[in-house]
PDB file of N, CA and C in Angstrom:
ATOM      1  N   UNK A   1     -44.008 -94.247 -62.030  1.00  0.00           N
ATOM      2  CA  UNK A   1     -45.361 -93.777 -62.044  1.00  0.00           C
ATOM      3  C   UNK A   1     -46.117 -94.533 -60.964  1.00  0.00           C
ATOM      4  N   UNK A   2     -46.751 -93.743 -60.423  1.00  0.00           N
ATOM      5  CA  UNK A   2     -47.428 -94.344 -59.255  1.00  0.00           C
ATOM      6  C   UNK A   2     -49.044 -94.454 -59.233  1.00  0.00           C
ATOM      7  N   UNK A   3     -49.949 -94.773 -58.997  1.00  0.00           N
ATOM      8  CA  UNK A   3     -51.283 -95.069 -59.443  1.00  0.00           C
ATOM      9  C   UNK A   3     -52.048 -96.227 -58.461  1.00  0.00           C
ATOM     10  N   UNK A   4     -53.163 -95.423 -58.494  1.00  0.00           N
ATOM     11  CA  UNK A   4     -54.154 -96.417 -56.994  1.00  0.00           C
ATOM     12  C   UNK A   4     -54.401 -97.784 -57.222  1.00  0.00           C
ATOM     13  N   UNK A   5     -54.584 -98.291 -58.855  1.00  0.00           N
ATOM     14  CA  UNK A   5     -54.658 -99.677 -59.744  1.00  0.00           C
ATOM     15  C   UNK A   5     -52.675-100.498 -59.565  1.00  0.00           C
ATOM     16  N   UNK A   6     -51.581 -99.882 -59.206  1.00  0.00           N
ATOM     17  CA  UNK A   6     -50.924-100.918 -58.786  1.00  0.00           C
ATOM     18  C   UNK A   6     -51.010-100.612 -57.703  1.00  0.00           C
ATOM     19  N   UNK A   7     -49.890-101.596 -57.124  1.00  0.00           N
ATOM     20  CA  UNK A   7     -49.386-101.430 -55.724  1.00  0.00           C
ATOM     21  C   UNK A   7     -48.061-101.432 -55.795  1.00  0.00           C
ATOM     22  N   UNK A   8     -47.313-101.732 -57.362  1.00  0.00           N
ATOM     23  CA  UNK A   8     -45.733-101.336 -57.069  1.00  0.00           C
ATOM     24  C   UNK A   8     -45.726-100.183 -57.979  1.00  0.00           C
ATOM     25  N   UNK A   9     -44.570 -99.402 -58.181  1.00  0.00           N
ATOM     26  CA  UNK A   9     -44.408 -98.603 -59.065  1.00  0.00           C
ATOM     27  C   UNK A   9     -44.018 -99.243 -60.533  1.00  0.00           C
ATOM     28  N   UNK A  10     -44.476 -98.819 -61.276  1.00  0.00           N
ATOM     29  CA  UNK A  10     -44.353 -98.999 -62.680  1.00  0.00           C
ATOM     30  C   UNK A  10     -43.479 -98.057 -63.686  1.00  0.00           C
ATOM     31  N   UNK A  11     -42.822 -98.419 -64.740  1.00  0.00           N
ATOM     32  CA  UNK A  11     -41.964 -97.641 -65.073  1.00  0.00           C
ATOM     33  C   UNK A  11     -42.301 -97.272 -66.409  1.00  0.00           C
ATOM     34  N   UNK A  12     -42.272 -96.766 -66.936  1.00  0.00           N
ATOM     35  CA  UNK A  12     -43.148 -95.980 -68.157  1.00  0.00           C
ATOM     36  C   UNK A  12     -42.039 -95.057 -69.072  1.00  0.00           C
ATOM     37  N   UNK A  13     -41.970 -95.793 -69.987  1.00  0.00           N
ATOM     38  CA  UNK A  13     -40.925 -95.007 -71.243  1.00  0.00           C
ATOM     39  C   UNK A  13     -41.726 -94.622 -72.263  1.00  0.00           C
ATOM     40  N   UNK A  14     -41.190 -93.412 -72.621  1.00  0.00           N
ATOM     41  CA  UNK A  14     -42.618 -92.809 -73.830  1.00  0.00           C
ATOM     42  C   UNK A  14     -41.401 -92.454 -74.713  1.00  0.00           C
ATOM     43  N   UNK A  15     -41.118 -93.244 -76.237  1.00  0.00           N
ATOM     44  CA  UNK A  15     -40.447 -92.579 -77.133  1.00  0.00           C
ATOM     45  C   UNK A  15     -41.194 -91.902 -78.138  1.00  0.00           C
ATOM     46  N   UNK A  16     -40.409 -91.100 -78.423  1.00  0.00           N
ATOM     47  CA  UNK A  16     -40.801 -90.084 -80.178  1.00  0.00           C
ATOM     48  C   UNK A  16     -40.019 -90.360 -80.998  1.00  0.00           C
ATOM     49  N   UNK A  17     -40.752 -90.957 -82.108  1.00  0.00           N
ATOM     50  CA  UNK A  17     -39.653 -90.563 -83.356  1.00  0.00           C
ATOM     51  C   UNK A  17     -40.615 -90.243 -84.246  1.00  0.00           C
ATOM     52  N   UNK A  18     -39.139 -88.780 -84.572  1.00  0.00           N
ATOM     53  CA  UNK A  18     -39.837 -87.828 -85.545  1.00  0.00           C
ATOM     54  C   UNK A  18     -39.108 -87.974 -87.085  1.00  0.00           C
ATOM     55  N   UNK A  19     -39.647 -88.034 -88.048  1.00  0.00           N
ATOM     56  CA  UNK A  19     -39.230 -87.626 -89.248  1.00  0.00           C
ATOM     57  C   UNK A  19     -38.963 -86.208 -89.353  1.00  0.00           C
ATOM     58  N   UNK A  20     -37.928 -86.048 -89.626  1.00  0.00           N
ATOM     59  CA  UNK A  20     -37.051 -84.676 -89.660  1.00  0.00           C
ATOM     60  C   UNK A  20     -37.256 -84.029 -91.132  1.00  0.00           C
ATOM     61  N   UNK A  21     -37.685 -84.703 -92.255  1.00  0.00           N
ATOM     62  CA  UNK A  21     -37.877 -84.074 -93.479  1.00  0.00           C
ATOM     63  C   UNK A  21     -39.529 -83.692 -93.361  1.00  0.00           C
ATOM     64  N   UNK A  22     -40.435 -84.971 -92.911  1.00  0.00           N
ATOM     65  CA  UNK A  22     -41.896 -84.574 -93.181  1.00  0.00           C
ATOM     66  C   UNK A  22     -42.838 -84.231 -91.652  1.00  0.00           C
ATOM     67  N   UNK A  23     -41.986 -84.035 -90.610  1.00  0.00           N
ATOM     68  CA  UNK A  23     -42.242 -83.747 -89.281  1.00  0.00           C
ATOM     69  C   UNK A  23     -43.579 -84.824 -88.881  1.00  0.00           C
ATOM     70  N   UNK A  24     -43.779 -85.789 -89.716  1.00  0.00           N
ATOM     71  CA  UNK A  24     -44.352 -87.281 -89.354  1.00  0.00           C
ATOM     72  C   UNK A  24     -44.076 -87.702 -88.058  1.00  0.00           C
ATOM     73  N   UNK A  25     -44.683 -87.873 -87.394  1.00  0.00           N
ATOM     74  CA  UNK A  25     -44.426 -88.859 -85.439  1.00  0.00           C
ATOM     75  C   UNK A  25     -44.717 -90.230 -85.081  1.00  0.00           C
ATOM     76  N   UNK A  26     -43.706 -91.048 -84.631  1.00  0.00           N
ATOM     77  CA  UNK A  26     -44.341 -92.207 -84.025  1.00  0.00           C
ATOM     78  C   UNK A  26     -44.291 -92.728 -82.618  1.00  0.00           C
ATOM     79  N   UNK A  27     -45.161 -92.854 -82.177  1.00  0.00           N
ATOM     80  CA  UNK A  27     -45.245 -92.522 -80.370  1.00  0.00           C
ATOM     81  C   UNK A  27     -44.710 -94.205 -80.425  1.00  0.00           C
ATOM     82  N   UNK A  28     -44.127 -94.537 -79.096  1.00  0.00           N
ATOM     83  CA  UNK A  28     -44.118 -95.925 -78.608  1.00  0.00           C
ATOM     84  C   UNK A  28     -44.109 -95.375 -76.868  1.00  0.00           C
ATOM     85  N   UNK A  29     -45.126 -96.269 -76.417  1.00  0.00           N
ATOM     86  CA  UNK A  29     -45.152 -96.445 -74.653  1.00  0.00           C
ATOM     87  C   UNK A  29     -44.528 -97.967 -74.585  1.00  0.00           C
ATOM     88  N   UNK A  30     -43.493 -98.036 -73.383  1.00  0.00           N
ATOM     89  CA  UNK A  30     -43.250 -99.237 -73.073  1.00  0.00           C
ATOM     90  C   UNK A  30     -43.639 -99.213 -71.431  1.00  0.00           C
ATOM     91  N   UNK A  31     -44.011-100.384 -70.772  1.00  0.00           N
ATOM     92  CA  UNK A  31     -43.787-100.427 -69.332  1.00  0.00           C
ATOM     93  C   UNK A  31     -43.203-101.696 -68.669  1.00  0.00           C
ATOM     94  N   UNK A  32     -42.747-101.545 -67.871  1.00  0.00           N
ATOM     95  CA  UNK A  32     -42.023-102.429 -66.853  1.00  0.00           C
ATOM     96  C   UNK A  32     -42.105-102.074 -65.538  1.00  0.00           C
ATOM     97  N   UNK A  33     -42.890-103.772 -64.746  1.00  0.00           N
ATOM     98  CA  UNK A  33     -42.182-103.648 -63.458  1.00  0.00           C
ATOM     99  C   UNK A  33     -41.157-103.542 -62.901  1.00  0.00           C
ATOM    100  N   UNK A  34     -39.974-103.747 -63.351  1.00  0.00           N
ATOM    101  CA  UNK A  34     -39.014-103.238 -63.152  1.00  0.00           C
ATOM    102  C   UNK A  34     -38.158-102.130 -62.900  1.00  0.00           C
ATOM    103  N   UNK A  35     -38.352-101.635 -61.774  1.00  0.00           N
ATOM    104  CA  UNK A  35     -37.732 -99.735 -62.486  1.00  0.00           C
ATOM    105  C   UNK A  35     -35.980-100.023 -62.569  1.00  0.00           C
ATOM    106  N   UNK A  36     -35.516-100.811 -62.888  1.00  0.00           N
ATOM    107  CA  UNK A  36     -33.349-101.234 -63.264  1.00  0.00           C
ATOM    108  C   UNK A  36     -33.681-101.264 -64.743  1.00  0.00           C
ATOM    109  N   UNK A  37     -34.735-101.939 -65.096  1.00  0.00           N
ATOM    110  CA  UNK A  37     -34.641-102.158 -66.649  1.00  0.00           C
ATOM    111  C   UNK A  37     -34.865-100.778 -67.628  1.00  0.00           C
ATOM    112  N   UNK A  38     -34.726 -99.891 -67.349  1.00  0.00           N
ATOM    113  CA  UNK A  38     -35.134 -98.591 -68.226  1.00  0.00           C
ATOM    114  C   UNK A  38     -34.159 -98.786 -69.711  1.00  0.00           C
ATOM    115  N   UNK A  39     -32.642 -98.667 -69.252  1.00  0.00           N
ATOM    116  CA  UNK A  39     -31.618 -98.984 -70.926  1.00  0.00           C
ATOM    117  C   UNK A  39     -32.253-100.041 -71.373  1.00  0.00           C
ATOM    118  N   UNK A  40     -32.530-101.351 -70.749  1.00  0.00           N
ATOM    119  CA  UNK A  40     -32.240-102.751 -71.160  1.00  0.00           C
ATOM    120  C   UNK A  40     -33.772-102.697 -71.930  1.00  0.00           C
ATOM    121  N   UNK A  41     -34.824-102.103 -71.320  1.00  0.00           N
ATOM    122  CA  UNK A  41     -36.088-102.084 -72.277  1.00  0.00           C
ATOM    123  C   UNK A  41     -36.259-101.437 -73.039  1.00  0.00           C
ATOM    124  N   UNK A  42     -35.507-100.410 -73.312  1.00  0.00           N
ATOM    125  CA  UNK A  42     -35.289 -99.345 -75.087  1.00  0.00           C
ATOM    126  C   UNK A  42     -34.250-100.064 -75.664  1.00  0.00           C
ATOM    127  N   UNK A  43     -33.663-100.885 -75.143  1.00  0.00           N
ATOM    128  CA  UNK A  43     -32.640-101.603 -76.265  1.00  0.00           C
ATOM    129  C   UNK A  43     -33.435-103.217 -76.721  1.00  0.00           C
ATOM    130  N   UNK A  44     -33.760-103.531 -75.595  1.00  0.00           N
ATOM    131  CA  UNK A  44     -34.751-104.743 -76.498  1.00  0.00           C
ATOM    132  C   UNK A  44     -35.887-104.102 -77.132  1.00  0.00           C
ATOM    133  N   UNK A  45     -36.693-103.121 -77.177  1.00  0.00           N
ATOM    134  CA  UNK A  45     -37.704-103.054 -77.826  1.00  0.00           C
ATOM    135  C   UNK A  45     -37.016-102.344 -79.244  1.00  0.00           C
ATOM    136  N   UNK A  46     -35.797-101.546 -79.064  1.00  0.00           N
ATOM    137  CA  UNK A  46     -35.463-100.789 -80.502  1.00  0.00           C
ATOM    138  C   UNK A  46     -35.019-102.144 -81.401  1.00  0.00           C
ATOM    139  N   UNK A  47     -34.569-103.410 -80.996  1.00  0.00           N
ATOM    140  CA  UNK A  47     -34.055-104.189 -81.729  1.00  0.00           C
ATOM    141  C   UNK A  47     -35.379-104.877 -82.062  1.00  0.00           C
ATOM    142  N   UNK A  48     -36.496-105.218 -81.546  1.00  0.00           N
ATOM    143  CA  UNK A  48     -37.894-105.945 -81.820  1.00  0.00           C
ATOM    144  C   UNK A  48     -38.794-105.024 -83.324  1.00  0.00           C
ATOM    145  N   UNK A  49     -38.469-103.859 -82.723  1.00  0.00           N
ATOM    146  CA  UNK A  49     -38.918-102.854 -83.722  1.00  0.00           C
ATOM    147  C   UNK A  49     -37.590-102.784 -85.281  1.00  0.00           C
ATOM    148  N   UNK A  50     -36.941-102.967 -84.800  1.00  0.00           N
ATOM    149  CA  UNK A  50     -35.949-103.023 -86.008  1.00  0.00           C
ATOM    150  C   UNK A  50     -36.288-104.094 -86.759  1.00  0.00           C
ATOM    151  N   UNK A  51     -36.471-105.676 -86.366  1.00  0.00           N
ATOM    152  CA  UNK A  51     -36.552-107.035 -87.191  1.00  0.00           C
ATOM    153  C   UNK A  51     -38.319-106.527 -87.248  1.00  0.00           C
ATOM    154  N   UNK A  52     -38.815-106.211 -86.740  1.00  0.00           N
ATOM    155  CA  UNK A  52     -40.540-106.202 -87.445  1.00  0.00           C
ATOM    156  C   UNK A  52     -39.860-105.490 -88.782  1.00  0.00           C
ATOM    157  N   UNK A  53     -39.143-103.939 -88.832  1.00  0.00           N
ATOM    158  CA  UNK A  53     -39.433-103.268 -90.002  1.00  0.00           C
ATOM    159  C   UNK A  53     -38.741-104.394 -91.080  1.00  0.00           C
ATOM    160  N   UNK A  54     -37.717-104.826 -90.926  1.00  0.00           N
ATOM    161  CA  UNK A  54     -37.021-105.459 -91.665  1.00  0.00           C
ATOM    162  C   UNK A  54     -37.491-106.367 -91.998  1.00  0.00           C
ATOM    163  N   UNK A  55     -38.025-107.644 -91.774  1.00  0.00           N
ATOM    164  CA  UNK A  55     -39.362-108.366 -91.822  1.00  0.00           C
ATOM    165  C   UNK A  55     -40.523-107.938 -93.004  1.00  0.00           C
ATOM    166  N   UNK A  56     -41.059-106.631 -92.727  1.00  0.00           N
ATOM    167  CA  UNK A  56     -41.754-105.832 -93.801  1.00  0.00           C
ATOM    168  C   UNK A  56     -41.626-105.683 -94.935  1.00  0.00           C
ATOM    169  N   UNK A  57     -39.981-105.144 -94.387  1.00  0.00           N
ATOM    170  CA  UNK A  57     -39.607-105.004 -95.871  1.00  0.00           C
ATOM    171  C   UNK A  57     -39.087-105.771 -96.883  1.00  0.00           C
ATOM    172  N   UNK A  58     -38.897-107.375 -96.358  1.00  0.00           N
ATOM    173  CA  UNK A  58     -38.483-108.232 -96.967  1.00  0.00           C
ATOM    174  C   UNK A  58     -40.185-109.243 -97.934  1.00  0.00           C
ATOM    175  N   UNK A  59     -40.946-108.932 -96.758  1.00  0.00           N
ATOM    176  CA  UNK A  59     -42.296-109.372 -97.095  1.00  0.00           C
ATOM    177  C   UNK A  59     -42.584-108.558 -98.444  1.00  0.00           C
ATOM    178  N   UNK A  60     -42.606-107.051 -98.635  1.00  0.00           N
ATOM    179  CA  UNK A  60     -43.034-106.185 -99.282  1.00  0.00           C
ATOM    180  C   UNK A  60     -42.112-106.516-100.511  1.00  0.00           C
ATOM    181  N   UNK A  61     -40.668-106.581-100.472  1.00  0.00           N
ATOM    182  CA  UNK A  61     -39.973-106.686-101.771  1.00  0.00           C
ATOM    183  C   UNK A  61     -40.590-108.391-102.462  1.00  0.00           C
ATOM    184  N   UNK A  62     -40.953-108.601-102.038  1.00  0.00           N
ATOM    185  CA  UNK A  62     -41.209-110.308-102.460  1.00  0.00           C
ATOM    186  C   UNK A  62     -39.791-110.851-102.475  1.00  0.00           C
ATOM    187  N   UNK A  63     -38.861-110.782-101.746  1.00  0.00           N
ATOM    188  CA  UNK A  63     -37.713-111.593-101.455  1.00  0.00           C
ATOM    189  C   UNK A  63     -37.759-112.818-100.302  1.00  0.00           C
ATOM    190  N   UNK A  64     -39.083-112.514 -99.295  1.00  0.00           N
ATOM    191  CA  UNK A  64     -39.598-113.279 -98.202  1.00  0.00           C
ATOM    192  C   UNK A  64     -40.761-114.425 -98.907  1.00  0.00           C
ATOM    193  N   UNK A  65     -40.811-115.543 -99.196  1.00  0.00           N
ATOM    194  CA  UNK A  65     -42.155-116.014 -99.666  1.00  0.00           C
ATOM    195  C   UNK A  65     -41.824-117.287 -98.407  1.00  0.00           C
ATOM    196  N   UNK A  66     -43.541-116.957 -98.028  1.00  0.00           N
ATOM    197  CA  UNK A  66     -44.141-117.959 -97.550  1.00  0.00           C
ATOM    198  C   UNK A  66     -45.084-119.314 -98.248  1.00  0.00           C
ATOM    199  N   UNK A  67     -45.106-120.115 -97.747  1.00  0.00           N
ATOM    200  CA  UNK A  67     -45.738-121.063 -98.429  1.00  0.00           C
ATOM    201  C   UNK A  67     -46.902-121.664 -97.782  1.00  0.00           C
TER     202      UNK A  67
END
């Protein structure tokens, strides 16, 4: 993506995920200066997004206690 505010190109990943039973959507934008990193930044961000949910859900079961 190119734009008068940089001066390098910027790389811009737009995922969807859709719930297939309740057609529910969740947008994620990622960017990088980098335009090589395109795999390497949907695979670190799907694993960042994986330990947040998991995280949640450990918070939510009360199996996580903080002190």
């Amino acid at each position: 993506m190119l734009h008068e505010c940089f001066a390098d190109p910027l790389n811009v990943v737009i995922l969807v995920k859709t719930n297939l039973e309740s057609g529910v959507r969740a947008h994620a934008v990622l960017f990088s200066s980098d335009l090589k990193l395109t795999d390497t930044l949907i695979h670190y961000y799907r694993l960042r997004f994986k330990s947040s949910s998991t995280s949640a859900t450990l918070k939510n079961s009360g199996a996580w206690r903080t002190s």
